[in-house]
Protein backbone atom coordinates (compact mmCIF):
# COMPACT_ATOMS: atom_id res chain seq x y z
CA UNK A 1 117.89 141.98 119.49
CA UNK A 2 121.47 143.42 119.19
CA UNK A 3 122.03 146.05 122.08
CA UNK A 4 122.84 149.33 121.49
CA UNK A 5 126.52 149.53 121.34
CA UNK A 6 128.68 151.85 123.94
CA UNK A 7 131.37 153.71 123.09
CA UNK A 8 134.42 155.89 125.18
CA UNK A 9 133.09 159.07 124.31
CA UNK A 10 129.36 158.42 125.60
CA UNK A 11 130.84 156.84 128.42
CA UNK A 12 132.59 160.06 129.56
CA UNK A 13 130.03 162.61 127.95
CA UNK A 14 127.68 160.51 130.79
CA UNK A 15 130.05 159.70 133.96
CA UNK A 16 133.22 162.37 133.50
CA UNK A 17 133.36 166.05 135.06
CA UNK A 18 134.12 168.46 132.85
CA UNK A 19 137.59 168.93 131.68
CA UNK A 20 138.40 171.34 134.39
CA UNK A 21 137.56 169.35 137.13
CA UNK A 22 140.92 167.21 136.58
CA UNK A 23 144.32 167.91 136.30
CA UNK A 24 145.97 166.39 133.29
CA UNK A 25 147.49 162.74 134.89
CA UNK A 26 144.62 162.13 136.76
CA UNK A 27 142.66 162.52 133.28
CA UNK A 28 144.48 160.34 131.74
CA UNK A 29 144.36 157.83 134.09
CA UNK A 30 141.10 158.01 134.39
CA UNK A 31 140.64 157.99 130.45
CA UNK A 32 142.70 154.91 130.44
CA UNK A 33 140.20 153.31 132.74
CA UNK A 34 137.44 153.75 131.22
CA UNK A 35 139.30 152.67 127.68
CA UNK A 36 139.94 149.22 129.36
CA UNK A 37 135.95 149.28 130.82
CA UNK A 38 135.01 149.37 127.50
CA UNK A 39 136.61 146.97 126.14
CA UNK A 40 135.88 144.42 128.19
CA UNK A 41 132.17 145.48 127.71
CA UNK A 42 132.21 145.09 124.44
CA UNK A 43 133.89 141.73 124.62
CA UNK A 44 130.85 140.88 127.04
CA UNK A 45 128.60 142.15 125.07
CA UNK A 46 130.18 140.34 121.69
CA UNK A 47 130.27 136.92 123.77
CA UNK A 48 126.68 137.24 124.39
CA UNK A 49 125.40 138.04 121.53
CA UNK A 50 127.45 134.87 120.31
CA UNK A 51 126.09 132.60 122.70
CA UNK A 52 122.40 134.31 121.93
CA UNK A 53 123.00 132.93 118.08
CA UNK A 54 124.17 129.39 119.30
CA UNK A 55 121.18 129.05 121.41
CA UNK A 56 118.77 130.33 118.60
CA UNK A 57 120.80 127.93 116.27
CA UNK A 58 120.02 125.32 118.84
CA UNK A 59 116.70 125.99 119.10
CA UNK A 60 116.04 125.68 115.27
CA UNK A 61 117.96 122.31 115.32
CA UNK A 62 115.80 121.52 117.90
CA UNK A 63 112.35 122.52 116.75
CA UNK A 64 113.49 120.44 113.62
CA UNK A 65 114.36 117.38 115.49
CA UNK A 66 110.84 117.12 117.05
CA UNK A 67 109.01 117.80 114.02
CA UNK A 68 110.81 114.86 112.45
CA UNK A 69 110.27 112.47 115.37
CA UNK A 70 106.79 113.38 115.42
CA UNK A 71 106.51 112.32 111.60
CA UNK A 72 108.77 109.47 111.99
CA UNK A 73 105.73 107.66 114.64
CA UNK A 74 102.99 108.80 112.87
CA UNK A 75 104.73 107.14 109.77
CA UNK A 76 105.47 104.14 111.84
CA UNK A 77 102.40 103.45 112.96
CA UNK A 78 100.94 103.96 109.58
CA UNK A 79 103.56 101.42 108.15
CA UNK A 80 102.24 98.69 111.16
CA UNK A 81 98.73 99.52 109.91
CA UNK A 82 99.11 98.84 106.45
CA UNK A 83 101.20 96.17 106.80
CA UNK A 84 99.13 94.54 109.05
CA UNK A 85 95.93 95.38 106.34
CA UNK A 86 98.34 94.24 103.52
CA UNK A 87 98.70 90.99 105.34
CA UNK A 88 95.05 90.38 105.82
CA UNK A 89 94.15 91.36 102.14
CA UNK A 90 97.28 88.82 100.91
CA UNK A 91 95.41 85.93 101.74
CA UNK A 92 91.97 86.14 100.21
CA UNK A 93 93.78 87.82 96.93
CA UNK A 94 95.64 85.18 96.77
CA UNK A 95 92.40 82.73 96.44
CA UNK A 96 90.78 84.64 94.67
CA UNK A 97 93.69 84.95 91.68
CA UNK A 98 94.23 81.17 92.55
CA UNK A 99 90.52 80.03 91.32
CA UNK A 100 90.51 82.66 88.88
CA UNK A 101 93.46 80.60 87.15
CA UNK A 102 91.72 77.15 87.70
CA UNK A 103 88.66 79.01 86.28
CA UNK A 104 90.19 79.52 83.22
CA UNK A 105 91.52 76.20 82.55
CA UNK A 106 88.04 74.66 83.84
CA UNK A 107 85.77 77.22 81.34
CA UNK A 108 88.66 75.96 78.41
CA UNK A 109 87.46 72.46 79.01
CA UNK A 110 83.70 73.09 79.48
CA UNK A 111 84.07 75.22 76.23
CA UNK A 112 85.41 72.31 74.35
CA UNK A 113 83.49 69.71 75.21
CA UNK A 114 79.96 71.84 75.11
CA UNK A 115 81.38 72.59 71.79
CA UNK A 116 81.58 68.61 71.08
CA UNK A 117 78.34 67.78 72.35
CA UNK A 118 76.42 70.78 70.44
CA UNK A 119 78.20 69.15 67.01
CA UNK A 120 76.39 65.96 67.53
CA UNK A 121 72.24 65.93 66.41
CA UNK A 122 70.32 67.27 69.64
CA UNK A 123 66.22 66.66 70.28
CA UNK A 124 64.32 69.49 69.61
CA UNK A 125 63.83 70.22 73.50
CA UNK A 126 67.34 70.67 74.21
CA UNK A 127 68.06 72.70 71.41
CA UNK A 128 65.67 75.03 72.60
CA UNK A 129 67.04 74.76 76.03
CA UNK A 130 69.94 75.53 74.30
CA UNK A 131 68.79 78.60 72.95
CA UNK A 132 66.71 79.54 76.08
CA UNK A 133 69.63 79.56 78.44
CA UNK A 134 71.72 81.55 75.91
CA UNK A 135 74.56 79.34 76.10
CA UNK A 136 76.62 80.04 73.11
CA UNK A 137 76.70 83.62 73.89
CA UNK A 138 77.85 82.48 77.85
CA UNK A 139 80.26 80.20 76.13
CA UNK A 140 81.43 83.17 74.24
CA UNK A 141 81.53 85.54 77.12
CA UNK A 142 83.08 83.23 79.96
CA UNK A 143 86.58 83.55 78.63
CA UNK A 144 86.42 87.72 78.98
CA UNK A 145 84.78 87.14 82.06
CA UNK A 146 87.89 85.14 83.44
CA UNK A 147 89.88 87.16 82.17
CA UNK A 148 88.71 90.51 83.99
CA UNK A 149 88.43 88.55 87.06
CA UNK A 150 92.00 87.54 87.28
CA UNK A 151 93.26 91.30 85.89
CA UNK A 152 91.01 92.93 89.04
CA UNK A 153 93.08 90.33 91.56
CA UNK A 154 96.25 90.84 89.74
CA UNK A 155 95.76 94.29 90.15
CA UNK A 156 94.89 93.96 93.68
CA UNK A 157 97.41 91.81 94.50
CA UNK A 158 100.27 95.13 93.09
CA UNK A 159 98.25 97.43 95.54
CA UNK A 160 98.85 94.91 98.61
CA UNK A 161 102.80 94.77 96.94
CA UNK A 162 102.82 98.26 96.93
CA UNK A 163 101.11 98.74 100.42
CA UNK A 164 103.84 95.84 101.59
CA UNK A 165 106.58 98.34 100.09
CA UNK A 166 105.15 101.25 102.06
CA UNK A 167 104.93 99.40 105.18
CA UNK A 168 108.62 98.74 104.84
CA UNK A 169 109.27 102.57 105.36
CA UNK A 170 110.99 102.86 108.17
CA UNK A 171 113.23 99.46 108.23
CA UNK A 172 116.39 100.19 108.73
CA UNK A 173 118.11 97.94 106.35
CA UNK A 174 119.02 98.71 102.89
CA UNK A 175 118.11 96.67 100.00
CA UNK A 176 118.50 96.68 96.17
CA UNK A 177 115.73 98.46 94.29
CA UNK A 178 114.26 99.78 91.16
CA UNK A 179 113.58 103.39 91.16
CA UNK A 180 111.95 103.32 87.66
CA UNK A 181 109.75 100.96 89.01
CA UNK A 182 109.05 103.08 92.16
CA UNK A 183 108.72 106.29 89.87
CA UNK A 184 105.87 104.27 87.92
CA UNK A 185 103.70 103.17 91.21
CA UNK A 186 103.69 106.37 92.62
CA UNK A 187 103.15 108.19 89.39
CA UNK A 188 100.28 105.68 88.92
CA UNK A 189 99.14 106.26 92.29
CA UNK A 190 98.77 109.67 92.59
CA UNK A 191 96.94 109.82 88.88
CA UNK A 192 94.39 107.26 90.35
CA UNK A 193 93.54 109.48 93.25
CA UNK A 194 93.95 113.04 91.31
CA UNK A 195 91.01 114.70 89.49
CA UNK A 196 90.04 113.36 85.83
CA UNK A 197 91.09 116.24 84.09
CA UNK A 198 95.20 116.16 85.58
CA UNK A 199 97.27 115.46 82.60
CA UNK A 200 100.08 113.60 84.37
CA UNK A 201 103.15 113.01 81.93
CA UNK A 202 105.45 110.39 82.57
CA UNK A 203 108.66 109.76 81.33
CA UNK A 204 110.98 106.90 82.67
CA UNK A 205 113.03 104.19 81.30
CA UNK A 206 112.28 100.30 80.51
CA UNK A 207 115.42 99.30 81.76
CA UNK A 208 115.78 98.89 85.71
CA UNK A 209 117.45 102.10 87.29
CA UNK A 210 118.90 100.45 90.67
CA UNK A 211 119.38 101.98 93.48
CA UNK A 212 120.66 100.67 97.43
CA UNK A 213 118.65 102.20 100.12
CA UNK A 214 115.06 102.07 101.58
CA UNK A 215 112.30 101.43 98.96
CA UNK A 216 109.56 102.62 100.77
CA UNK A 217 110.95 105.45 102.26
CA UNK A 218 112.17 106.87 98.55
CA UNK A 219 108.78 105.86 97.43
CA UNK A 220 106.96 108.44 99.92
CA UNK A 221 109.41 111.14 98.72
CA UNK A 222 108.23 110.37 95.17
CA UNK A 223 104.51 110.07 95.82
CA UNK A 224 104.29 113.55 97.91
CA UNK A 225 106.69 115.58 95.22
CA UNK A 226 103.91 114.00 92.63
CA UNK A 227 100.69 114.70 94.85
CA UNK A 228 102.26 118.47 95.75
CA UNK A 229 102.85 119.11 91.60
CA UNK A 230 99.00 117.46 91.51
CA UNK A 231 97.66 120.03 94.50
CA UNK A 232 99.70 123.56 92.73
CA UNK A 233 97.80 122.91 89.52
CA UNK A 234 94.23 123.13 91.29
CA UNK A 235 92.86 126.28 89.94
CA UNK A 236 94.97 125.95 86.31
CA UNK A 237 92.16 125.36 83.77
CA UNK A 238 94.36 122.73 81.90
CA UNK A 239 96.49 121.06 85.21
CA UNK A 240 99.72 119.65 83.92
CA UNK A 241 102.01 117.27 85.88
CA UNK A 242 105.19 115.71 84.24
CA UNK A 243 107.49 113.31 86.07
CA UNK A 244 111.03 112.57 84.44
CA UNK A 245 113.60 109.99 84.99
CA UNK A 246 117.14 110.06 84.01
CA UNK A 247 119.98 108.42 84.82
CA UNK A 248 124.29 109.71 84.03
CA UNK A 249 127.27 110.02 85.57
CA UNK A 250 126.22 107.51 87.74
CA UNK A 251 123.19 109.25 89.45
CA UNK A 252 119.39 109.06 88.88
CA UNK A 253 117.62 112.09 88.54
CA UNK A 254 113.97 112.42 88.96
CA UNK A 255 112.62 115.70 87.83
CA UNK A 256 108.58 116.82 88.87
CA UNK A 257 107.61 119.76 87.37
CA UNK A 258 103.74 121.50 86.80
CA UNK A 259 102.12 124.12 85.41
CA UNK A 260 100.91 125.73 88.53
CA UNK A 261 102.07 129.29 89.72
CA UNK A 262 105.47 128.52 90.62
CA UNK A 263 107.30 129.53 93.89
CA UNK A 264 108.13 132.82 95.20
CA UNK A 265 111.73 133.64 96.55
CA UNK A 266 109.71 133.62 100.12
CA UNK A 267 108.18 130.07 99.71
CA UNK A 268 111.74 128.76 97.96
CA UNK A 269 113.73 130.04 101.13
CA UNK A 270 111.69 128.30 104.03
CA UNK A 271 110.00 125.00 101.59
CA UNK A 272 111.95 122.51 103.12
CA UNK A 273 111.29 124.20 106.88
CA UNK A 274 108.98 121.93 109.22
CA UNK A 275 105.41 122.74 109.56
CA UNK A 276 105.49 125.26 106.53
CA UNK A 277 102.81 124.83 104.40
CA UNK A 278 101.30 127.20 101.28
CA UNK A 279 97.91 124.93 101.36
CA UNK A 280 94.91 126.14 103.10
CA UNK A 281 94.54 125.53 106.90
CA UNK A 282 93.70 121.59 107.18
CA UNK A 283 95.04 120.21 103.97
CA UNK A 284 98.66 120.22 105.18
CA UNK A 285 100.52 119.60 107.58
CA UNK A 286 104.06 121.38 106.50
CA UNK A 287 106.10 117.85 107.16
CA UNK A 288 105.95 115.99 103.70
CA UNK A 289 108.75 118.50 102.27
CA UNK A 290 111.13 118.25 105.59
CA UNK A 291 110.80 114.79 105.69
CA UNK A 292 111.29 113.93 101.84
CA UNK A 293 114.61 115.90 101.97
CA UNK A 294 115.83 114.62 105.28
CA UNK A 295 115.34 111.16 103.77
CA UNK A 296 117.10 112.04 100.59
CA UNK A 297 119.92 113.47 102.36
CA UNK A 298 119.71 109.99 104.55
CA UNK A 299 120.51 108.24 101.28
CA UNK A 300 123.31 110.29 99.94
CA UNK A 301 121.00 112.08 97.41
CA UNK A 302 119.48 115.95 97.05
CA UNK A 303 116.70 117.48 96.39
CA UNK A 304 115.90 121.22 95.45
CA UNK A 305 113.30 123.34 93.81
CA UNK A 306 112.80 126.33 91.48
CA UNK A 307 111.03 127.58 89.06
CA UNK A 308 110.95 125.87 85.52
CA UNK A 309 111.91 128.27 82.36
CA UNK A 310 108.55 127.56 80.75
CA UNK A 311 106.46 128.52 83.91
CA UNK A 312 105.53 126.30 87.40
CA UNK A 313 107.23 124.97 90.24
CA UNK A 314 109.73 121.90 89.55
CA UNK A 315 111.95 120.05 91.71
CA UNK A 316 114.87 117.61 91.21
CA UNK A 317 115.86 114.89 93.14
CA UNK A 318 119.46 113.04 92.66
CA UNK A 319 119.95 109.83 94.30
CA UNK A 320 123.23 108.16 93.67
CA UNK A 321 122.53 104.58 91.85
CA UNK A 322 123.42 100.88 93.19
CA UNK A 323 127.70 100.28 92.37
């Protein structure tokens, strides 16, 4: 709090005799005194008040700096956790997607020679064995079968990718990547996990959009700016959550946008601040914001929010692409 600030004429109206009291040099001199007094009060007072700001500056910076190291171990212990589940779930996938392929080559062959063995004339007891054990309608149902079979462990085998990519979040090296790709798992992602009636639109090129950085770390900022647009449409009877990729000028641009209530001046002026949070006590911690834009700014990029023209929060990240 800024201290009340002194000037010469309260000085003297407190401290000084009456007029009378002093002859007209030893006023002056006195006057004079007090002039210089006050000056170098007020430059006292000034150099405090600067200091006061550089500690409360420092402070901040501070405050900021431990909320980030406090988020950077939590995420690297999750990113030894799930790489270390990743690596467990690799192996079995792998067997299982393995066989599933063998399978399908094996149930081709059985199929075909069944199929040769049924042409020729059969006794009466094994053509009702035939019919008994239903297998033409196995024979027609084992290539489906297969076929799900090896789409489940194909499709666990891109989760334990993806987890493998998460894992690699805080790795310092930088790599080549596709951020339409990385747009398109956490999209996917969060859609999985969000309530049936989201509408999540998503909008992002064929072609690979390359960028040089860390892959999992730009994949966390894209899967919490998606989850957060997921989490502001929660009470909107028809939830809305678009997710745009562009590329020009040689810089991506990913734009998340919803049909929530949008963000007051208040919330837009402190988002990005650590431990701020509009969610309910317990389903936030305030960090995924600070983080995602300390990371962007890590790789050269930005990231801001406002309010769209047609209503709801949106936010825009630019990340410059791969030369």
């Amino acid at each position: 709090m800024t201290s009340p600030r002194l000037t010469p004429a309260a000085i003297r109206a407190a401290h000084l005799p009456d007029d009378d009291a002093l002859d007209p040099v030893a006023w002056g001199e006195v006057v004079s005194k007090m002039d210089e007094v006050f000056r170098e009060l007020v430059a006292s007072q000034e150099a405090l008040e600067a200091k006061h700001a550089e500690l409360a500056e420092a402070h901040d910076a501070l405050q900021r700096t431990q909320a980030q190291l406090v988020q950077a171990e939590k995420m690297a212990s999750l990113g030894r956790l799930v790489a270390g589940v990743a690596h467990e779930l690799n192996n079995p996938i792998s067997f299982v997607l393995g066989n599933a392929h063998a399978m399908q080559r094996y149930g081709r062959h059985l199929g075909e020679y069944l199929n040769a063995v049924h042409a020729e004339a059969a006794s009466p007891a094994v053509q009702a064995l035939r019919k008994r054990l239903r297998i033409d309608a196995i024979l027609a149902d084992l290539p489906s079968l297969i076929e799900g079979l090896m789409e489940g462990a194909e499709r666990s085998a891109a989760i334990v990718d993806g987890l493998k990519r998460f894992s690699a979040t805080d790795r310092g090296g930088a790599e080549r990547f596709d951020l339409a790709d990385a747009v398109r798992r956490s999209a996917h992602w969060v859609e999985k996990a969000a309530p049936a009636h989201v509408q999540l639109l998503l909008d992002a090129p064929d072609a690979p959009v390359m960028l040089c950085g860390a892959a999992g770390r730009i994949q966390q900022v894209l899967i919490n700016l998606v989850q957060n647009a997921v989490d502001a449409t929660a009470h909107h009877p028809a939830p809305r959550v678009s997710v745009r990729l562009t590329e020009a000028d040689g810089w991506a641009t990913v734009t998340v946008a919803d049909n929530g209530p949008g963000l007051s001046p208040e919330v837009q002026q402190r988002l990005f601040e650590p431990f701020f949070t509009t969610k309910p006590v317990g389903e936030g911690t305030g960090l995924g914001l600070s983080i995602s834009f300390g990371i962007v700014e890590q790789h050269g990029g930005q990231l801001r929010a406002d309010n769209a023209p047609e209503g709801g929060a949106r936010f825009t990240l630019r990340l410059p692409l791969a030369n």
